[in-house]
C-alpha atoms as a PDB file:
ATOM      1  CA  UNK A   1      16.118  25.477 -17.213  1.00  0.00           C
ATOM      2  CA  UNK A   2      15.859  26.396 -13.751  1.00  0.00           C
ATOM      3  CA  UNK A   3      14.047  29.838 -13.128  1.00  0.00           C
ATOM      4  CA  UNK A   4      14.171  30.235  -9.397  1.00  0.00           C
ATOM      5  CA  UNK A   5      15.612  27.920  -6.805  1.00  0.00           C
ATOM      6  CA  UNK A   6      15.766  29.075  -3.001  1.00  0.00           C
ATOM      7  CA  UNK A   7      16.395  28.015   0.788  1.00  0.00           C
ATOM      8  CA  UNK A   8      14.985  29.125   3.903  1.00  0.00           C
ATOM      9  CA  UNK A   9      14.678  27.896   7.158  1.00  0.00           C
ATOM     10  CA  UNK A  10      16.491  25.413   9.080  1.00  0.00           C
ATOM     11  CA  UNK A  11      17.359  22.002   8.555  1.00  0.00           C
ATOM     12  CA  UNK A  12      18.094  21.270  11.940  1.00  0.00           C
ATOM     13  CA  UNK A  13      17.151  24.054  14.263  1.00  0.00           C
ATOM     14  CA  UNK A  14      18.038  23.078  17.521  1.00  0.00           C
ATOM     15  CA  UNK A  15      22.265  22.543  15.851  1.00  0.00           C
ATOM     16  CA  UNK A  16      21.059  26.127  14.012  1.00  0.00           C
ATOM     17  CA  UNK A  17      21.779  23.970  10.420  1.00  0.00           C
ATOM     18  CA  UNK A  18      20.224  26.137   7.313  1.00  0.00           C
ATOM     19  CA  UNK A  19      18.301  24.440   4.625  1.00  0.00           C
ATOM     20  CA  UNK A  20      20.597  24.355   1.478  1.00  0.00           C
ATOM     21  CA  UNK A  21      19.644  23.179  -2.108  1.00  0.00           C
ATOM     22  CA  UNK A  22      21.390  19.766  -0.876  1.00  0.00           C
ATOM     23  CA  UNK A  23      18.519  19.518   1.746  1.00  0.00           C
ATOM     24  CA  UNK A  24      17.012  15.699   1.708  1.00  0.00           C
ATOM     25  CA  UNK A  25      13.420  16.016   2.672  1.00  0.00           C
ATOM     26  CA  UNK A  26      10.907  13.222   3.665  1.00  0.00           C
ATOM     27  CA  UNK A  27       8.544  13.595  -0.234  1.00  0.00           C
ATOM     28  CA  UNK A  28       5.505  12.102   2.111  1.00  0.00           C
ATOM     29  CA  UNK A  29       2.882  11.285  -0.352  1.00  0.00           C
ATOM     30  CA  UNK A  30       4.835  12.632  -3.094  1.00  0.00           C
ATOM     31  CA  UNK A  31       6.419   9.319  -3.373  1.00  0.00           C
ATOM     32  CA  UNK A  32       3.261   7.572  -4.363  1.00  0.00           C
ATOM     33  CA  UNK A  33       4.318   9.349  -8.023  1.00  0.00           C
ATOM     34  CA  UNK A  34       7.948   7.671  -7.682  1.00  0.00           C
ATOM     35  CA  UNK A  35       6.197   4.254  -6.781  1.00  0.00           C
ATOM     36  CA  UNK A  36       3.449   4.551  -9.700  1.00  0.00           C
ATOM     37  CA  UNK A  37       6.324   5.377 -11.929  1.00  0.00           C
ATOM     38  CA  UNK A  38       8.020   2.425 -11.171  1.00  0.00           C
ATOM     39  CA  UNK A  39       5.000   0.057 -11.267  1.00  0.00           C
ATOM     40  CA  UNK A  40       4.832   1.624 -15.120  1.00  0.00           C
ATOM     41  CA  UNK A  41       8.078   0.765 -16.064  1.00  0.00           C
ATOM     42  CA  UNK A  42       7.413  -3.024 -15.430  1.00  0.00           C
ATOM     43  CA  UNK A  43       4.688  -2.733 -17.382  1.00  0.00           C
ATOM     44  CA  UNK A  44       6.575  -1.056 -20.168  1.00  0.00           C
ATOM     45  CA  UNK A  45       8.547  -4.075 -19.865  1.00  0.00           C
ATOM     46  CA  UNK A  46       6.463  -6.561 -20.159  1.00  0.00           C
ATOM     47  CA  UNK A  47       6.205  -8.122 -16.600  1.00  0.00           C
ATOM     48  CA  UNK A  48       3.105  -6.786 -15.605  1.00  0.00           C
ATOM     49  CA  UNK A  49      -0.152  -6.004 -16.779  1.00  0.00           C
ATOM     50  CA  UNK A  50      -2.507  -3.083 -15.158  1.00  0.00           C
ATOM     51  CA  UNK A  51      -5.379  -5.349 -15.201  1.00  0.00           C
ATOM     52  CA  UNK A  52      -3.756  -8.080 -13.400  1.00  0.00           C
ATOM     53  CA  UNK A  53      -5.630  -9.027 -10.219  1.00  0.00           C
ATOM     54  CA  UNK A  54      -3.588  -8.137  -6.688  1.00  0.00           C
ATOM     55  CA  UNK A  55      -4.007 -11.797  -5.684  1.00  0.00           C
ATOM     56  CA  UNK A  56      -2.667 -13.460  -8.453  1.00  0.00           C
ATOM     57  CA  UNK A  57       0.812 -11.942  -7.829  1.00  0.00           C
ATOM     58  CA  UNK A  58       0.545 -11.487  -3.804  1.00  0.00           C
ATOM     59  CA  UNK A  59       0.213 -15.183  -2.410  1.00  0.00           C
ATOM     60  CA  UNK A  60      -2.884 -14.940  -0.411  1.00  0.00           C
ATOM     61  CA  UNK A  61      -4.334 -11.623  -1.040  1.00  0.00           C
ATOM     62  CA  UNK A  62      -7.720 -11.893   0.555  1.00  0.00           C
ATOM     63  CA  UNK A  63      -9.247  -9.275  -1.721  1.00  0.00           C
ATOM     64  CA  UNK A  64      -9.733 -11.450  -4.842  1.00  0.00           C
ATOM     65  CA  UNK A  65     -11.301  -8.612  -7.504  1.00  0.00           C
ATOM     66  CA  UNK A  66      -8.505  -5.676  -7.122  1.00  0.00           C
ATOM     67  CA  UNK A  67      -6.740  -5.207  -9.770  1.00  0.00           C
ATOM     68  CA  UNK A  68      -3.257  -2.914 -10.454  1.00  0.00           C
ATOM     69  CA  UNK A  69      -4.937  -0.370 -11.572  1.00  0.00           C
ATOM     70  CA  UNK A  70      -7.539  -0.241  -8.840  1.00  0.00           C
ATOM     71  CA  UNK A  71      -4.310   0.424  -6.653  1.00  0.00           C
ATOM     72  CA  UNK A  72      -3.060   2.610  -8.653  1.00  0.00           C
ATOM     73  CA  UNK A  73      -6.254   5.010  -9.164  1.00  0.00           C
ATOM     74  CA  UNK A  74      -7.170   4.257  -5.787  1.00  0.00           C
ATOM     75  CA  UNK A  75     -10.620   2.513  -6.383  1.00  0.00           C
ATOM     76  CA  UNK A  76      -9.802  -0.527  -4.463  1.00  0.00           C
ATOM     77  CA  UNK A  77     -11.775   0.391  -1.404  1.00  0.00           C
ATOM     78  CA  UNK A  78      -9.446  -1.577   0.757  1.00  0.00           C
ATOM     79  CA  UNK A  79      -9.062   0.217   4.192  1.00  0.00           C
ATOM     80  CA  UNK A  80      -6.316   2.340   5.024  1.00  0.00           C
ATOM     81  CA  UNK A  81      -3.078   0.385   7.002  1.00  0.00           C
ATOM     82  CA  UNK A  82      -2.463   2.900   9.819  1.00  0.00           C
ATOM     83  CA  UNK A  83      -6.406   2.648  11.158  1.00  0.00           C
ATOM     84  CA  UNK A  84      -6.346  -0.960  11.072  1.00  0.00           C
ATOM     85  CA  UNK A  85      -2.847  -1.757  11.890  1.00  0.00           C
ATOM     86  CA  UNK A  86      -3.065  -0.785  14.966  1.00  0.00           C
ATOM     87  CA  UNK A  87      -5.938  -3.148  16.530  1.00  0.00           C
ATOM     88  CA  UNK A  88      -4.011  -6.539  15.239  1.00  0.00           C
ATOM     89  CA  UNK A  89      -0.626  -5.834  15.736  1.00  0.00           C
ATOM     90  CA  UNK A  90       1.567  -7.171  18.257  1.00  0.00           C
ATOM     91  CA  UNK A  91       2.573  -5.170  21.177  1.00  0.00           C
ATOM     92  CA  UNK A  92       6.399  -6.232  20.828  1.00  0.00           C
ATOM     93  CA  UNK A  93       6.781  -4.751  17.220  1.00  0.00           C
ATOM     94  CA  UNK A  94       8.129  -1.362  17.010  1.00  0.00           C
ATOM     95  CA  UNK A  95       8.334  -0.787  13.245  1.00  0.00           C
ATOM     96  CA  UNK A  96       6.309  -2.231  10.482  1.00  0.00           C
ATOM     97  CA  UNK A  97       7.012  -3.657   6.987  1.00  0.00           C
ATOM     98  CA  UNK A  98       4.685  -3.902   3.869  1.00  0.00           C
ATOM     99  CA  UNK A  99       4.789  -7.438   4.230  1.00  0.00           C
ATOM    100  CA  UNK A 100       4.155  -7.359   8.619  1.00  0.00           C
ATOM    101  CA  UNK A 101       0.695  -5.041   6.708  1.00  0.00           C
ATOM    102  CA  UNK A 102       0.183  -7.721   4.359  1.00  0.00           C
ATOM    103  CA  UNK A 103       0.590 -10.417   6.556  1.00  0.00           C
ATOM    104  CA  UNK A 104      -2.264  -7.948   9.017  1.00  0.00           C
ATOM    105  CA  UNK A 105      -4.728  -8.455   6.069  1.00  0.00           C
ATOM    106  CA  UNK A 106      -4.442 -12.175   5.425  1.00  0.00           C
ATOM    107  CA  UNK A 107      -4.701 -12.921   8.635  1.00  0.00           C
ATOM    108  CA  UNK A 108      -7.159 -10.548   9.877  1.00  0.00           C
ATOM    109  CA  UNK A 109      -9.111  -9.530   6.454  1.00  0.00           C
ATOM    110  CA  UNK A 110     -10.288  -6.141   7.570  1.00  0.00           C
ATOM    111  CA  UNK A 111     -13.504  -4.936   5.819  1.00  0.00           C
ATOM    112  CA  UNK A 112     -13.304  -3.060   2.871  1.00  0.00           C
ATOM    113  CA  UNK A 113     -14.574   0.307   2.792  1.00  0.00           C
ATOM    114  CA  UNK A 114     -16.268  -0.442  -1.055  1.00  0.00           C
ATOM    115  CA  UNK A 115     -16.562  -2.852  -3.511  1.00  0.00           C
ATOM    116  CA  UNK A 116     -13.378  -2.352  -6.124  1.00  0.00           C
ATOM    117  CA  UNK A 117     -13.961   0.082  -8.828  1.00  0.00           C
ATOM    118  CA  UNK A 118     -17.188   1.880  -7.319  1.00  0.00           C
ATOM    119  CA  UNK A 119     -15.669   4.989  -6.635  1.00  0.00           C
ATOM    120  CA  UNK A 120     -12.683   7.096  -5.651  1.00  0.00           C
ATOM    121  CA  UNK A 121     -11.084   6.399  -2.208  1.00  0.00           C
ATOM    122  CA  UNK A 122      -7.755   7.506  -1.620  1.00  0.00           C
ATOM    123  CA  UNK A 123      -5.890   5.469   0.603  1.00  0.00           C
ATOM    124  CA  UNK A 124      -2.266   4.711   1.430  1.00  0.00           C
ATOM    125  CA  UNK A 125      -2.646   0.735   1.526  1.00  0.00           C
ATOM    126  CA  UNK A 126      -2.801   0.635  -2.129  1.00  0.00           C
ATOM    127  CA  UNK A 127       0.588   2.133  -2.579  1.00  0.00           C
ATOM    128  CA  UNK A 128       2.064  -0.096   0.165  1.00  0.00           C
ATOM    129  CA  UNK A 129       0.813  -3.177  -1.454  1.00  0.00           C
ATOM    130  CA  UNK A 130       1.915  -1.752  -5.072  1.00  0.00           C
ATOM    131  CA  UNK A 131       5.843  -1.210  -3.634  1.00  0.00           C
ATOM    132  CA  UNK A 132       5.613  -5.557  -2.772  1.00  0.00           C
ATOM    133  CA  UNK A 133       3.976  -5.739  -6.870  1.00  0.00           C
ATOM    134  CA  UNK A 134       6.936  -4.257  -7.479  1.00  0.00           C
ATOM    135  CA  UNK A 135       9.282  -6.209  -5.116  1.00  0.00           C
ATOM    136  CA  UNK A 136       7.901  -9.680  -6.156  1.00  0.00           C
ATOM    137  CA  UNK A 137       7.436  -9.093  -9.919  1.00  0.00           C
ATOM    138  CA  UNK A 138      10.930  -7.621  -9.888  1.00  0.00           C
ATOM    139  CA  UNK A 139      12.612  -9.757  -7.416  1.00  0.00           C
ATOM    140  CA  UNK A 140      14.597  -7.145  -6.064  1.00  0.00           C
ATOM    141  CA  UNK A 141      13.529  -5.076  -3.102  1.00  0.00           C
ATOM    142  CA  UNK A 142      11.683  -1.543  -3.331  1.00  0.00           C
ATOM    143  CA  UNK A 143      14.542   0.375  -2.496  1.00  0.00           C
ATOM    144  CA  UNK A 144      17.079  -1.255  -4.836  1.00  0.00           C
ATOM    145  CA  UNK A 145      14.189  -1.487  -7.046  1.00  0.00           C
ATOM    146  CA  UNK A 146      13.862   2.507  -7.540  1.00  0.00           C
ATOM    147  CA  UNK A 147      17.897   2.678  -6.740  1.00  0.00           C
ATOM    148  CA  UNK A 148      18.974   0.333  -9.879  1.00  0.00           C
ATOM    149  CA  UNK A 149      15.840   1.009 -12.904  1.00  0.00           C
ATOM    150  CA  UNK A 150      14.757   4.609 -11.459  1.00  0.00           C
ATOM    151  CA  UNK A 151      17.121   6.767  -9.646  1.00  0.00           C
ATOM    152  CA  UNK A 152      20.168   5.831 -11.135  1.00  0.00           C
ATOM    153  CA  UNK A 153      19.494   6.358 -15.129  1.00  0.00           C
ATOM    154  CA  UNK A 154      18.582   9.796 -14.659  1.00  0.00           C
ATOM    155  CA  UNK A 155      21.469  10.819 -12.034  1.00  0.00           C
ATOM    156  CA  UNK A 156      18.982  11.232  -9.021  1.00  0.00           C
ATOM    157  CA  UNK A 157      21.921  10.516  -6.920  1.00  0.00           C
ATOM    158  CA  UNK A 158      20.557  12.199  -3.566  1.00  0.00           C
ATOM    159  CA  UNK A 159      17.495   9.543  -3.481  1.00  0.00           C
ATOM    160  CA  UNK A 160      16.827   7.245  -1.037  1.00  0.00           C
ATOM    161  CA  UNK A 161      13.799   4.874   1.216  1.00  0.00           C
ATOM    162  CA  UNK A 162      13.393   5.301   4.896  1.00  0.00           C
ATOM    163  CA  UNK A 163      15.331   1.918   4.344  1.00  0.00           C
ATOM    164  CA  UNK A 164      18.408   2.459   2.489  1.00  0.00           C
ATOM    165  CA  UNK A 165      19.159   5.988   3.230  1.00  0.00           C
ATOM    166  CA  UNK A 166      22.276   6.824   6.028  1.00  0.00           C
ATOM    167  CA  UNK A 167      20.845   8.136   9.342  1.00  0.00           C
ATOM    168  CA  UNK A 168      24.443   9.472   9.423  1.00  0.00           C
ATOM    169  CA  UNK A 169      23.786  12.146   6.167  1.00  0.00           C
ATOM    170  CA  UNK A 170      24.131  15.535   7.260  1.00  0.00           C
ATOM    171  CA  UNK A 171      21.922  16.739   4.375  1.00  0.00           C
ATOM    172  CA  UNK A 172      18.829  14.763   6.054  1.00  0.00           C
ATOM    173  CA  UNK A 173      16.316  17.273   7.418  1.00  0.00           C
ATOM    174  CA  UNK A 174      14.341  16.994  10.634  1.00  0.00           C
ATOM    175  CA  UNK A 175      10.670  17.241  10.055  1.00  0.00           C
ATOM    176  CA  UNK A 176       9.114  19.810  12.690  1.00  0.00           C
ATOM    177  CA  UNK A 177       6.057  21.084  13.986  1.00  0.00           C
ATOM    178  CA  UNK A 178       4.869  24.822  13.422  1.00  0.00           C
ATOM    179  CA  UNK A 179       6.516  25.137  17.199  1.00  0.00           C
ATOM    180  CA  UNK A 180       9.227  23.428  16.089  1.00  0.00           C
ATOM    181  CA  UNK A 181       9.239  20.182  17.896  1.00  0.00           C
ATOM    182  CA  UNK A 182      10.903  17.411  16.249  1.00  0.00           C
ATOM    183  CA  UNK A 183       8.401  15.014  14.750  1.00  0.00           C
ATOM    184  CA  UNK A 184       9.929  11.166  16.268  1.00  0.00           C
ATOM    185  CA  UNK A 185       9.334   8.339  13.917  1.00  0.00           C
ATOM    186  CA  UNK A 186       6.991   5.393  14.781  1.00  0.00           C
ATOM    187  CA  UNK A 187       6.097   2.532  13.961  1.00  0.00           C
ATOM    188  CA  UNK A 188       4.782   2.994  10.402  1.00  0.00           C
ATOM    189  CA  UNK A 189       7.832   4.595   9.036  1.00  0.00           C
ATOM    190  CA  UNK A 190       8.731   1.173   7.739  1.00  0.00           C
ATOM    191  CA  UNK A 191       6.120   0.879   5.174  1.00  0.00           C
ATOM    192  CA  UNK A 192       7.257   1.877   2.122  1.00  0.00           C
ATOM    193  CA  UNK A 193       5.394   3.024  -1.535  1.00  0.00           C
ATOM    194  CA  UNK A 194       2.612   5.629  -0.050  1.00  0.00           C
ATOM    195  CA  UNK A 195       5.313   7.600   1.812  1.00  0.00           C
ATOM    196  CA  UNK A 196       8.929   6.805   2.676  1.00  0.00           C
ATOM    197  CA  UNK A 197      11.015   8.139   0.043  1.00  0.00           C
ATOM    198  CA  UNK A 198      13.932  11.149   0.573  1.00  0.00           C
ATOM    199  CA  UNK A 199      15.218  13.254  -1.993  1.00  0.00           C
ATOM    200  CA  UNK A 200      16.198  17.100  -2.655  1.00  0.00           C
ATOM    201  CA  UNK A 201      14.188  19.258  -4.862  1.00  0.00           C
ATOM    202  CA  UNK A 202      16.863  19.098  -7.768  1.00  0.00           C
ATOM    203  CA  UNK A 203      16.294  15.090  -7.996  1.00  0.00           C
ATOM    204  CA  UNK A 204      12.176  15.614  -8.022  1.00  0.00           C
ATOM    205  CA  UNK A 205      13.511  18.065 -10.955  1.00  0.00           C
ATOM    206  CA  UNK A 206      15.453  15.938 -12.773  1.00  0.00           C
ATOM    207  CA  UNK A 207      12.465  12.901 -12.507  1.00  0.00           C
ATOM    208  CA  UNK A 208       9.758  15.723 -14.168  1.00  0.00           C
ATOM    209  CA  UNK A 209      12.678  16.558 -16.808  1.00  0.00           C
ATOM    210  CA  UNK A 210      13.251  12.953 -17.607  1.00  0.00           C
ATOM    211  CA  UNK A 211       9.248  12.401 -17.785  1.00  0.00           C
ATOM    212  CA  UNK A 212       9.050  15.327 -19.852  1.00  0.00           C
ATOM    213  CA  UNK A 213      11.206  14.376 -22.172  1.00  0.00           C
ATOM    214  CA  UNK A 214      10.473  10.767 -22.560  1.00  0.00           C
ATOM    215  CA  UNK A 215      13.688   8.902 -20.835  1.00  0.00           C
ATOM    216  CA  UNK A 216      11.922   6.722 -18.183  1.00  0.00           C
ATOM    217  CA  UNK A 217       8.635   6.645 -19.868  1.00  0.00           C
ATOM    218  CA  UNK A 218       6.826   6.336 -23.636  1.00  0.00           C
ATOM    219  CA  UNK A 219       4.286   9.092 -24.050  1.00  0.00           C
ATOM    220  CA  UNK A 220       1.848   6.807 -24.344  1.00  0.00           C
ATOM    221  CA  UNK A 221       2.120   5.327 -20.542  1.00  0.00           C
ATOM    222  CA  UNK A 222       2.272   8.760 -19.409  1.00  0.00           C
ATOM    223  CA  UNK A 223      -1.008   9.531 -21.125  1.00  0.00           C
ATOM    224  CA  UNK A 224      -2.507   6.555 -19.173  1.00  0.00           C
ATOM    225  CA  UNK A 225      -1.134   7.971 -15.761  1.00  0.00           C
ATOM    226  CA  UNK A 226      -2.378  11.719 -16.624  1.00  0.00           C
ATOM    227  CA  UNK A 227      -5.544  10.173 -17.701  1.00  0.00           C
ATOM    228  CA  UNK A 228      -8.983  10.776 -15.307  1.00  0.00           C
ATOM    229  CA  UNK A 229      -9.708   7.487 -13.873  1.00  0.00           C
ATOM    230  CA  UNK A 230     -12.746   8.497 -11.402  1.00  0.00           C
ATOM    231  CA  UNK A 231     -15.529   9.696 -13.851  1.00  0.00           C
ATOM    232  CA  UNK A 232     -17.746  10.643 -10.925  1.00  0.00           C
ATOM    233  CA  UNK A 233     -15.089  13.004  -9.561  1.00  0.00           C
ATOM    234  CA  UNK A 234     -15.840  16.413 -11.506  1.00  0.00           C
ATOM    235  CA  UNK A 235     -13.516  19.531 -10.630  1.00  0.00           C
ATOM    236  CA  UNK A 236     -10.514  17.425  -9.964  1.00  0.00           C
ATOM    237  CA  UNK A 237      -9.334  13.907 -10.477  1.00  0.00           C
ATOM    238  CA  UNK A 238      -6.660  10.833 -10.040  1.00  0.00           C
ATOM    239  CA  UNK A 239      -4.496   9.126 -12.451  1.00  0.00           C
ATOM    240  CA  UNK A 240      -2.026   6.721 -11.840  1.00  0.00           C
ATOM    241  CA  UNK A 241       0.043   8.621  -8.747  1.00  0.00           C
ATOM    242  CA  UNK A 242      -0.909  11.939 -10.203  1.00  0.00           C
ATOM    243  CA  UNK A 243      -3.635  14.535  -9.341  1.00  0.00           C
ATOM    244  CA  UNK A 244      -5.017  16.603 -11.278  1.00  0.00           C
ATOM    245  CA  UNK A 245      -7.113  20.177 -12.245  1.00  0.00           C
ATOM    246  CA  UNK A 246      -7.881  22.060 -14.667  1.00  0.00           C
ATOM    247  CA  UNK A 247      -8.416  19.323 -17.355  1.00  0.00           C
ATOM    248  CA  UNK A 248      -8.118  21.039 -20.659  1.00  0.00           C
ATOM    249  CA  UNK A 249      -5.042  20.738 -22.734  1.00  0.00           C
ATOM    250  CA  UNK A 250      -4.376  24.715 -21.999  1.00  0.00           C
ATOM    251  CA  UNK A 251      -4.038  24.262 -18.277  1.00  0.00           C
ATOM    252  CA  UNK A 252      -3.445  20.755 -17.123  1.00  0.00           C
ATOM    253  CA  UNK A 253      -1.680  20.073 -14.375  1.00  0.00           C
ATOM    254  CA  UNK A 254      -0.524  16.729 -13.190  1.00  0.00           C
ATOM    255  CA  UNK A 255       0.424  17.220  -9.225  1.00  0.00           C
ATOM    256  CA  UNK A 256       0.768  15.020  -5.756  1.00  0.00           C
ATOM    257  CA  UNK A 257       1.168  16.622  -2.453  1.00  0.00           C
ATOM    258  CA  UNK A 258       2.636  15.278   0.680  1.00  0.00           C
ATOM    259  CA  UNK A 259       1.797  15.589   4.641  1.00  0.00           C
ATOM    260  CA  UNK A 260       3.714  13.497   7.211  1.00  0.00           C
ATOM    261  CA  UNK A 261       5.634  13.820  10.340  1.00  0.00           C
ATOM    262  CA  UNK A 262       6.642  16.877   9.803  1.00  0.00           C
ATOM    263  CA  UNK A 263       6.775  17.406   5.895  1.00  0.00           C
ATOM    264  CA  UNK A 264       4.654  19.357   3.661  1.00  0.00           C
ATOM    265  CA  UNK A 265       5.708  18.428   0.043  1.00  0.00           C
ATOM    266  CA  UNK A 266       3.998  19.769  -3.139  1.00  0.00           C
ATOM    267  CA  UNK A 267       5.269  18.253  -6.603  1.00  0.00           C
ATOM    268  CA  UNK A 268       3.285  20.250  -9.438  1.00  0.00           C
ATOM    269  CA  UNK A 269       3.473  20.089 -13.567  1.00  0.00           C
ATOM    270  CA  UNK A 270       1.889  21.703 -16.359  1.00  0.00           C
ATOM    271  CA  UNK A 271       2.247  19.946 -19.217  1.00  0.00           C
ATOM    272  CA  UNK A 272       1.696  21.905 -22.327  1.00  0.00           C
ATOM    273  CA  UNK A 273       5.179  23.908 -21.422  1.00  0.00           C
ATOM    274  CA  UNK A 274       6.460  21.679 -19.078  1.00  0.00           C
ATOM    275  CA  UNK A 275       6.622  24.023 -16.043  1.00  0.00           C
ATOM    276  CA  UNK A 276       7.890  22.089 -13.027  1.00  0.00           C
ATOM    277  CA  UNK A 277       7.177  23.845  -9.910  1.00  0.00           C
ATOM    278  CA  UNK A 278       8.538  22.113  -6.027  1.00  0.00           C
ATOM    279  CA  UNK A 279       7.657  22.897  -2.944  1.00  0.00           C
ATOM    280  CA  UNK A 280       9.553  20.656  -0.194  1.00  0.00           C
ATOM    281  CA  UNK A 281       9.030  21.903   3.587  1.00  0.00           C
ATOM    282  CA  UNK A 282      10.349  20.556   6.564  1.00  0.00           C
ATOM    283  CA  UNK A 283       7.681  22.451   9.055  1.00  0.00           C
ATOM    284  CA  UNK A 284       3.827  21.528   8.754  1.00  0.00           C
ATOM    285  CA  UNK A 285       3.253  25.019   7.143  1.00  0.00           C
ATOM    286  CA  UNK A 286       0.329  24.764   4.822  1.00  0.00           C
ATOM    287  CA  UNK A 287       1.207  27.413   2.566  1.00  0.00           C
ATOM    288  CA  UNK A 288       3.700  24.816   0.966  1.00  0.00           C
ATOM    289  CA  UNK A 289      -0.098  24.086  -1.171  1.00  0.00           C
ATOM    290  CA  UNK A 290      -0.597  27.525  -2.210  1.00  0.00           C
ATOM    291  CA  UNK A 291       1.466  26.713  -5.083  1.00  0.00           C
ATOM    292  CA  UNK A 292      -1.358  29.297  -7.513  1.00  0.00           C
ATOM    293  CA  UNK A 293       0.809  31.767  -6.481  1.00  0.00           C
ATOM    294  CA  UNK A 294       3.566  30.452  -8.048  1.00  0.00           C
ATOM    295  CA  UNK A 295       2.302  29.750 -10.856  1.00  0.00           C
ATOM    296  CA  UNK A 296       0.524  33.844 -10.933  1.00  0.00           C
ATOM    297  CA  UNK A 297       4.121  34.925 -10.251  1.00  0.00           C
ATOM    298  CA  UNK A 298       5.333  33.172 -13.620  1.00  0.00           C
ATOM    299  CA  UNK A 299       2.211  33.721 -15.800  1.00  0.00           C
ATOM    300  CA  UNK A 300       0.679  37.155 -14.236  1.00  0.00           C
ATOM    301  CA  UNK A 301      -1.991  38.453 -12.407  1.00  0.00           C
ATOM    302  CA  UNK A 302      -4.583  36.994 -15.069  1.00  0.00           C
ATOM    303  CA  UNK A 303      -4.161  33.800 -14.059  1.00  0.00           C
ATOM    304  CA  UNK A 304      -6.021  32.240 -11.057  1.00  0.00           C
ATOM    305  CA  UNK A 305      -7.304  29.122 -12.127  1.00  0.00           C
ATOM    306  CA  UNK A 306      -4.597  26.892  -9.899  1.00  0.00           C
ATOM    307  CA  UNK A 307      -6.027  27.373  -6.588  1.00  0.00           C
ATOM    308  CA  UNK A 308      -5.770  23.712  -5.129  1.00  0.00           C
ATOM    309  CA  UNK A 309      -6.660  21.337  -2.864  1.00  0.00           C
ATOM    310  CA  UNK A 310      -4.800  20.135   0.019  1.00  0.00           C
ATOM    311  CA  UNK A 311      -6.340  16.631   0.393  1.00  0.00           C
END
C-alpha cells in the first residue's frame, strides 16, 4: 500500500511544467541497484557466476584478478572512468560508451587505486563494466536487457536508459541547479550501469514490491546482496548495489542514493516490514538524504537511528 505520495516543484521551470506522479527523473546512482539486480538474475539463471573473473568474460580486461563480485561490492580498486577518461580520450568524441571506457582501459591500463579485495572503494567504473557483463553474457544490449527480463515482468512501464528513452517525452524532467540553471549533458551521459537510468517513483515502487515479495528474485540472492561485504567498514556497509545501516534484523535498511547533473535521488528499504520510502528530486537540494525524517514521521519521535550518509 501506498501511504503518502506527493509533487512539488517544477518539471520544467522555465515552460512553468509542475512535477506530477508521472515525472521521469534521472535515478543517478540509484541505478547501480537496477544494474546489480540484473547482474543477479543471470546468475539465478545459470549464466554467470559471482566469482567469475572480469577478464574471462570481457576480451582483454587488463585487470586479470577482479572478479563479479569485486564489481559488485566495489572492492575492485580500479579507478573511477570520469577522472581518467578524460586524459586519453579523443578530442573529436562528444559522448562516451561503456565499451569507448573499456576500450580507454585496454589501451591505456590506468593504475589501480588497490589491489582487488583489500578494501572498500566505491567507484562508478565497476558498474559501467558490470552493464557490458551483462550485455555480453546476455547478448542483448543493457537497455533491452533491463527492458525485456526486468522492467517489463513487473509492469515498470515508465523505465528507460539515457539510450532508449524519447527525448520527445513530456514526462522527462530537467535536472537543475539550486538557481535553477539547467544542468546540459556531456560527454559521459553515455555510459550506462553506475548512472543512466529514468524512471518515476511508482516504477522504483513497484521494483521494491516485486523484491519484497520474491518475483524477480529468490530470498536467498537477496540475502547475498543485503549481505555486508566490507568487514573493515563498521557503522555502515555495501552489498551488492545496496547500502546499508543499522545492521540488526530490527532496523535494517537496504538503501542507494543518487547525485548527478542535476538529480538528487534517495531509494530506501527496511526490511523487516517492508517500508519503501523514495525520494526523487530534480534540483541538487540535499535534503532529498534526510530521509530519518521520514522514517520519524511514520514510526514517531522515538526513533532516530536513520540519520544517513550522503556519500
Amino acid at each position: 500500500n501506498i501511504i503518502y505520495q506527493k509533487s512539488f516543484g517544477y518539471s520544467k521551470k522555465e515552460a512553468n511544467k509542475l512535477l506530477t506522479d508521472s515525472s521521469i527523473f534521472q535515478l543517478a546512482s540509484v541505478s547501480k541497484v537496477i544494474t546489480s539486480v540484473a547482474v543477479l538474475l543471470l546468475f539465478e539463471q545459470g549464466k554467470l557466476n559471482l566469482d567469475d573473473k572480469v577478464s574471462d568474460i570481457l576480451e582483454d580486461f587488463p585487470y586479470k584478478k577482479i572478479t563479479i563480485k569485486h564489481l559488485l561490492s566495489h572492492r575492485s580498486g580500479l579507478p573511477n572512468y570520469s577522472y581518467f577518461c578524460g586524459q586519453f580520450i579523443e578530442k573529436n568524441i562528444s559522448r562516451l560508451s561503456n565499451q569507448n571506457m573499456l576500450d580507454l582501459m585496454i589501451k591505456h591500463q590506468p593504475k589501480a587505486y588497490l589491489n582487488p579485495d583489500i578494501r572498500f572503494n566505491y567507484c562508478n567504473t565497476n558498474y559501467a563494466l558490470l552493464a557490458l557483463i551483462i550485455e555480453k553474457i546476455s547478448k542483448k544490449s543493457f537497455s533491452n536487457f533491463l527492458r525485456d527480463d526486468l522492467f517489463k515482468p513487473i509492469g515498470m512501464n515508465h523505465s528507460y536508459t539515457a539510450l532508449n528513452i524519447d527525448s520527445t517525452n513530456e514526462e522527462i524532467t530537467c535536472g537543475y541547479t539550486m538557481k535553477f540553471g539547467c544542468v546540459p549533458h556531456d560527454m559521459y551521459d553515455g555510459i550506462l550501469g553506475d548512472k543512466g537510468i529514468y524512471t518515476t517513483s511508482y516504477d522504483l515502487f513497484l521494483l521494491s514490491t516485486a523484491l519484497y515479495q520474491h518475483k524477480l528474485l529468490h530470498k536467498t540472492t537477496q540475502q547475498l546482496a543485503y549481505t555486508p561485504h566490507s568487514s573493515e567498514k563498521k557503522t555502515s556497509n555495501y552489498g551488492f548495489g545496496w547500502r546499508m545501516k543499522n545492521m540488526n534484523d530490527e532496523t535494517k535498511e537496504v538503501f542507494h542514493n543518487g547525485w548527478w547533473h542535476g538529480y538528487r535521488t534517495s531509494f530506501h528499504r527496511r526490511l523487516k516490514d517492508s517500508l519503501t520510502i523514495i525520494v526523487l528530486s530534480n534540483r541538487l537540494n540535499k535534503s532529498v538524504y534526510a530521509t530519518w525524517r521520514i522514517y520519524g514521521a511514520i514510526d514517531g519521535p522515538k526513533n532516530n537511528d536513520y540519520k544517513q550518509d550522503t556519500e
